[in-house]
C-alpha atoms as a PDB file:
ATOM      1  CA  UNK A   1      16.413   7.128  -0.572  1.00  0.00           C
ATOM      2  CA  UNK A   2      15.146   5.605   2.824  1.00  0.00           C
ATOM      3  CA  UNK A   3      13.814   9.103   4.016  1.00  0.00           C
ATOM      4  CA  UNK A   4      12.129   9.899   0.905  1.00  0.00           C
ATOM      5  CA  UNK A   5      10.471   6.735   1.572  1.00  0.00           C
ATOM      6  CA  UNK A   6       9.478   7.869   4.827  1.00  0.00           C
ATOM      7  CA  UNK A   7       8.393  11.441   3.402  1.00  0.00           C
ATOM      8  CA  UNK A   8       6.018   9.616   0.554  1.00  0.00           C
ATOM      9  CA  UNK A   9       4.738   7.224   2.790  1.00  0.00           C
ATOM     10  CA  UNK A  10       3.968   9.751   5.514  1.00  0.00           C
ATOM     11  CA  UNK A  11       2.247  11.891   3.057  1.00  0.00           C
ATOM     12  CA  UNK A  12       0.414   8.957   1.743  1.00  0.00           C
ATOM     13  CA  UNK A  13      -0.782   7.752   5.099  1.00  0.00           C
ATOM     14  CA  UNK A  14      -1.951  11.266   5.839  1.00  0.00           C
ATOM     15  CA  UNK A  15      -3.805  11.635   2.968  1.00  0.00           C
ATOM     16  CA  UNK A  16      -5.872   8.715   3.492  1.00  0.00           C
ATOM     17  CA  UNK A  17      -6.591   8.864   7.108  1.00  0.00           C
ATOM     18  CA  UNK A  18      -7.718  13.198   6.110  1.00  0.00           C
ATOM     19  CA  UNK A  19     -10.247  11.633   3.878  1.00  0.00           C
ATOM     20  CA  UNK A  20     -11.262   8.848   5.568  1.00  0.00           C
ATOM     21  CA  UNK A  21     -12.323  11.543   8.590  1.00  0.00           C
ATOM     22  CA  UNK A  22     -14.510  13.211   6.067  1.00  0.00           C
ATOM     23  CA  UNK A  23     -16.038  10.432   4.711  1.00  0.00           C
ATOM     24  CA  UNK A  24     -16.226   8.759   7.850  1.00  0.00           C
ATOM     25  CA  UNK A  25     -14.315   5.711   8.084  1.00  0.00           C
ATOM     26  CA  UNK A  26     -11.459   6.214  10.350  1.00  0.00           C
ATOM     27  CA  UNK A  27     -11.109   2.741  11.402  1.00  0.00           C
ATOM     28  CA  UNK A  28     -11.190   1.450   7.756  1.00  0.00           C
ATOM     29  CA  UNK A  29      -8.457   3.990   7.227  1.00  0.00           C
ATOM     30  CA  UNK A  30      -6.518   2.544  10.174  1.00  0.00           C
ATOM     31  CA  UNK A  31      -6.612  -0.802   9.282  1.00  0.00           C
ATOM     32  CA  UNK A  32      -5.783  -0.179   5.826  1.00  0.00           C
ATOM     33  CA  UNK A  33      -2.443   1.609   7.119  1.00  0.00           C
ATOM     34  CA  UNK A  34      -1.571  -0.931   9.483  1.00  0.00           C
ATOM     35  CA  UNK A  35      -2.082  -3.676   6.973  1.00  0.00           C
ATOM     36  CA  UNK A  36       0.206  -1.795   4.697  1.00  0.00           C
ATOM     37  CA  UNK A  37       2.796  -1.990   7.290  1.00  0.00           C
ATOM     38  CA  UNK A  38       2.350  -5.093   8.152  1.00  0.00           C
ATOM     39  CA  UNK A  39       2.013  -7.178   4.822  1.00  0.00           C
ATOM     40  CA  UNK A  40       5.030  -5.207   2.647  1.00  0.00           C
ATOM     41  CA  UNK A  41       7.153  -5.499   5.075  1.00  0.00           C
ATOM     42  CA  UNK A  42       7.191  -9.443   5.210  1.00  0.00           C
ATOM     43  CA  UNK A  43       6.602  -9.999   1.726  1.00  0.00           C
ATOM     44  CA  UNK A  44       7.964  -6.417   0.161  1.00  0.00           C
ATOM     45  CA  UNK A  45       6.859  -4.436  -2.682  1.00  0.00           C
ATOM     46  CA  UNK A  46       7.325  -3.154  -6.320  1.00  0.00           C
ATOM     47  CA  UNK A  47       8.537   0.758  -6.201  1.00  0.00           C
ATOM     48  CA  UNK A  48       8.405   3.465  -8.628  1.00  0.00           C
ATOM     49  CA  UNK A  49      11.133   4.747  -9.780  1.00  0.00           C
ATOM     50  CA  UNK A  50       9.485   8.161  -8.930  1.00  0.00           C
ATOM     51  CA  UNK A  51       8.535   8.933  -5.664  1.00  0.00           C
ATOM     52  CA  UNK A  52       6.042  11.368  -6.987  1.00  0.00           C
ATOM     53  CA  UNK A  53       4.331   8.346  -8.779  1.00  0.00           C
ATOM     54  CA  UNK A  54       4.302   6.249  -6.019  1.00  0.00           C
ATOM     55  CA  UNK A  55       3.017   9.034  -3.389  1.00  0.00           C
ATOM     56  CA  UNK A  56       0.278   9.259  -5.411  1.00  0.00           C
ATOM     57  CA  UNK A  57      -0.344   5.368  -6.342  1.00  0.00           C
ATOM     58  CA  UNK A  58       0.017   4.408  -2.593  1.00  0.00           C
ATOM     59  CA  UNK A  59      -2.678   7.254  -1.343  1.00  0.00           C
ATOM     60  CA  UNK A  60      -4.950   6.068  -4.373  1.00  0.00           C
ATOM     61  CA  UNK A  61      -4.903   2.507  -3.435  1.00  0.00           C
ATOM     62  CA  UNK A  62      -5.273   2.566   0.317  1.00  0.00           C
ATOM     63  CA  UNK A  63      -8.091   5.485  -0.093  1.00  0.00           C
ATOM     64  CA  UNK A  64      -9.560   3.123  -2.485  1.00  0.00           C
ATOM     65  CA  UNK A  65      -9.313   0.114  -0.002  1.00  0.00           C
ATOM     66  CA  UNK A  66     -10.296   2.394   3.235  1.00  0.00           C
ATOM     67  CA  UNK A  67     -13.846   2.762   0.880  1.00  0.00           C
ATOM     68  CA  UNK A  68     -14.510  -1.242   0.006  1.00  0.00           C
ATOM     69  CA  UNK A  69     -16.628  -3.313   1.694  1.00  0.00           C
ATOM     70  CA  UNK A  70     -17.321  -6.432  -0.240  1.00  0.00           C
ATOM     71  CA  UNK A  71     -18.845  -8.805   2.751  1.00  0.00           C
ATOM     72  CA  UNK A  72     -19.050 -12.080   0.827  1.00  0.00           C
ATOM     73  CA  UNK A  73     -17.270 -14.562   2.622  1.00  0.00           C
ATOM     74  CA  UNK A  74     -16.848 -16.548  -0.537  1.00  0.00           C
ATOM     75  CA  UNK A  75     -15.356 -13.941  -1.985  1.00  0.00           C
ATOM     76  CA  UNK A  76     -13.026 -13.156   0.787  1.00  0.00           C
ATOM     77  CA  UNK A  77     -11.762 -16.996   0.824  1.00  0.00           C
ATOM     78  CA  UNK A  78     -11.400 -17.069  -3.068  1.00  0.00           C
ATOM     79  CA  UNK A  79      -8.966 -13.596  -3.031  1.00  0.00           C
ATOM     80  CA  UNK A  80      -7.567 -14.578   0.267  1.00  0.00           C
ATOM     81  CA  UNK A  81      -6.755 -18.147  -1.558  1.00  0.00           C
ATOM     82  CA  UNK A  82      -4.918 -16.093  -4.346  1.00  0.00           C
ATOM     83  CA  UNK A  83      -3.435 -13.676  -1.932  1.00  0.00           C
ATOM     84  CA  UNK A  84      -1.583 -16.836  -0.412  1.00  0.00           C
ATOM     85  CA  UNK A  85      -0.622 -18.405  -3.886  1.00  0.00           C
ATOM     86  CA  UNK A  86       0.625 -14.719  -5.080  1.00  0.00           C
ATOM     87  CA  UNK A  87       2.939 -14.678  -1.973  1.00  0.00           C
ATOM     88  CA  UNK A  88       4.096 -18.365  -2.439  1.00  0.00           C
ATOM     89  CA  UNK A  89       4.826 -17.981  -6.047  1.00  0.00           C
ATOM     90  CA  UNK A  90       6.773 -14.105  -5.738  1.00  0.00           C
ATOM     91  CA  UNK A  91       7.111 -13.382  -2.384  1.00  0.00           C
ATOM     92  CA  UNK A  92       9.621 -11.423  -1.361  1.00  0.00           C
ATOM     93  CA  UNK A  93       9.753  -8.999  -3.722  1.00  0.00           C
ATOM     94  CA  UNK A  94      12.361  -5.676  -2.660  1.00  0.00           C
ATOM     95  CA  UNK A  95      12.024  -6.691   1.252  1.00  0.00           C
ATOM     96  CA  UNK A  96      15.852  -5.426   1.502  1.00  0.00           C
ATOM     97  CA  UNK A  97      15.101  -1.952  -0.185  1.00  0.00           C
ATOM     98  CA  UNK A  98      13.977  -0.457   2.969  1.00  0.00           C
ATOM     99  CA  UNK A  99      14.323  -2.705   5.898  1.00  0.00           C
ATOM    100  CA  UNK A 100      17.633  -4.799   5.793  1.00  0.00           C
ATOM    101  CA  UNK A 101      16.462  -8.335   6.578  1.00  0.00           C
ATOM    102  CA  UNK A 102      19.783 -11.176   5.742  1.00  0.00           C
ATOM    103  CA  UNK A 103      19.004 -13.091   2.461  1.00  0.00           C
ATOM    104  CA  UNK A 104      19.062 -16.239   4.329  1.00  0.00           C
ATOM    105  CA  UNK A 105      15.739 -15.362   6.103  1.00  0.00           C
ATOM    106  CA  UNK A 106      14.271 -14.367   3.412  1.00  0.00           C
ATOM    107  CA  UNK A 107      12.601 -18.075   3.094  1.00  0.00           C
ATOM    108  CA  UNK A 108      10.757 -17.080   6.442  1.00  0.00           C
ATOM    109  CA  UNK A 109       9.036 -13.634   5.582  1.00  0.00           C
ATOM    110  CA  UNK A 110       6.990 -15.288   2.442  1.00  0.00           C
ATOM    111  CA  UNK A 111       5.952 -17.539   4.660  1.00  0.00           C
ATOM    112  CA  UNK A 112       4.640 -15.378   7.490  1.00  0.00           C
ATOM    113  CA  UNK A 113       3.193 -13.353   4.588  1.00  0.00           C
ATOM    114  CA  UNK A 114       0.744 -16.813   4.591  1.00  0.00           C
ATOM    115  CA  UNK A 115       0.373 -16.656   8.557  1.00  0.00           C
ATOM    116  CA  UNK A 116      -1.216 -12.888   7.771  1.00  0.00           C
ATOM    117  CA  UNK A 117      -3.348 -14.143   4.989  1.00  0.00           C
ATOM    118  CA  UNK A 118      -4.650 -17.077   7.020  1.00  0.00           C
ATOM    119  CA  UNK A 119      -5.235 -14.719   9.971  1.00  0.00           C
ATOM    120  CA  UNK A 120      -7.168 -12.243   7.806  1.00  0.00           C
ATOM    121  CA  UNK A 121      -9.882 -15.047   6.799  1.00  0.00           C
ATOM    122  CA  UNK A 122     -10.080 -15.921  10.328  1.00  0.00           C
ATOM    123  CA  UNK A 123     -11.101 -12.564  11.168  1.00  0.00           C
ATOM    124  CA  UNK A 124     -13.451 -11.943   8.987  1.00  0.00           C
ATOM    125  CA  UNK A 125     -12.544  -8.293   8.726  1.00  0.00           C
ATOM    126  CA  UNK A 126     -13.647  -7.730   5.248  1.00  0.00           C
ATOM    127  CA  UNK A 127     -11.259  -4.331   5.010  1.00  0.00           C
ATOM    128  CA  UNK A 128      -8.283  -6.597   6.153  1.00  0.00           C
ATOM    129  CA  UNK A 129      -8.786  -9.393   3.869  1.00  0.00           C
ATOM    130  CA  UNK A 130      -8.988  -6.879   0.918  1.00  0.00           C
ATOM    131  CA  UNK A 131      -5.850  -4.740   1.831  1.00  0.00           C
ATOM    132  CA  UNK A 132      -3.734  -7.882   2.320  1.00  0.00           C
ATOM    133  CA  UNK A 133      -5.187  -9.586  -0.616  1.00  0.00           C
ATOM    134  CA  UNK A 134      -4.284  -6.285  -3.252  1.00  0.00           C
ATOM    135  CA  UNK A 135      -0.890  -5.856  -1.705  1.00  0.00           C
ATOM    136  CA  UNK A 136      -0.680  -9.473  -1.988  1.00  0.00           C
ATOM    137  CA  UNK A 137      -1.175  -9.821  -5.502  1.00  0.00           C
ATOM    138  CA  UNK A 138       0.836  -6.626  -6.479  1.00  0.00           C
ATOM    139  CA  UNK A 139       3.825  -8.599  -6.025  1.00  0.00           C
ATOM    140  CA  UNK A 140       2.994 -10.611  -9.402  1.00  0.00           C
ATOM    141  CA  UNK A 141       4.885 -10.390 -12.545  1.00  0.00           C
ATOM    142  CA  UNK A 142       1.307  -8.675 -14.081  1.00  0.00           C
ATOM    143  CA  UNK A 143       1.824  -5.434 -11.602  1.00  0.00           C
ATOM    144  CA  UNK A 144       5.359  -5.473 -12.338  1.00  0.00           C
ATOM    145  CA  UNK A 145       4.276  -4.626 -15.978  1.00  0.00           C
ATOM    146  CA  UNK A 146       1.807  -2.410 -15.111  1.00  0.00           C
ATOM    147  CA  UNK A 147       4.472  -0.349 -13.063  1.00  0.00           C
ATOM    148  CA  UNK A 148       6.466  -0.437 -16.040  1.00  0.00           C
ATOM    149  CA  UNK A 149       3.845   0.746 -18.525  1.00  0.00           C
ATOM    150  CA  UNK A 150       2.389   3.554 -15.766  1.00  0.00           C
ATOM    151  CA  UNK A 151       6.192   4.967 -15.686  1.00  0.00           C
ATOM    152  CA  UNK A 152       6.870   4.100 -19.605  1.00  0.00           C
ATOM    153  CA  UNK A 153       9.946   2.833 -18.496  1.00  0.00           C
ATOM    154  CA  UNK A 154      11.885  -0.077 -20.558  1.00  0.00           C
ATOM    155  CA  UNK A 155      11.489  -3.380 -19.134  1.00  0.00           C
ATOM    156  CA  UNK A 156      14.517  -4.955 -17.054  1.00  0.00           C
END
């Protein structure tokens, strides 16, 4: 399971940095990837059940991200605001799935989940603040049923 991971993820960070070199924005690409990193692996992630599904979600959404540029710093503090209350309220979601953290830190990672989300806003990066905030918010219980519903699998 952990190099399948690996394989999908690889493919998926591939893809988007490809495009992004055609489209020209590498360094959107680049940031998106590295907030990826970052951000799940603090505050985890929902998975697939397919790896198929979720190669192809992951490359979507960070190709999608790599292409936004919403510079409204209004905007940025009102997702970054629900970014932070997302990772509060669910936070961390599947952290020991891939990287084998001990449960009784787990009270730690949601909380430098924050730190990244508060960092974001002071950089102003508008690609940052994005990635962290989407990643932040897929945590919630209303992704969770979207997961379900994209794999039409019954509900834990």
């Amino acid at each position: 399971m952990f190099l399948k991971f690996w394989q999908n993820i690889s493919v998926s960070f591939a893809t988007t940095l490809i495009i992004s070199i055609f489209t020209n924005h590498i360094k959107e690409a680049l940031l998106v990837i590295l907030c990826t990193i970052l951000l799940k692996m603090f505050i985890g992630s929902l998975h697939f059940e397919s790896s198929s599904l979720c190669m192809i979600y992951s490359s979507l959404v960070m190709i999608g991200l790599t292409h936004i540029n919403i510079d409204n710093s209004y905007f940025n503090y009102f997702i970054g605001f629900l970014a932070a209350l997302s990772i509060i309220l669910y936070a961390p979601k599947n952290v020991r799935v891939f990287f084998k953290f001990k449960k009784e830190n787990f009270k730690y990672l949601k909380w430098l989940g924050v730190l990244l989300i508060l960092l974001s806003l002071v950089l102003g990066n508008s690609t940052i603040i994005l990635s962290f905030a989407f990643y932040s918010i897929s945590i919630s219980p209303l992704f969770e049923k979207l997961f379900i519903l994209l794999e039409r699998r019954k509900q834990p």
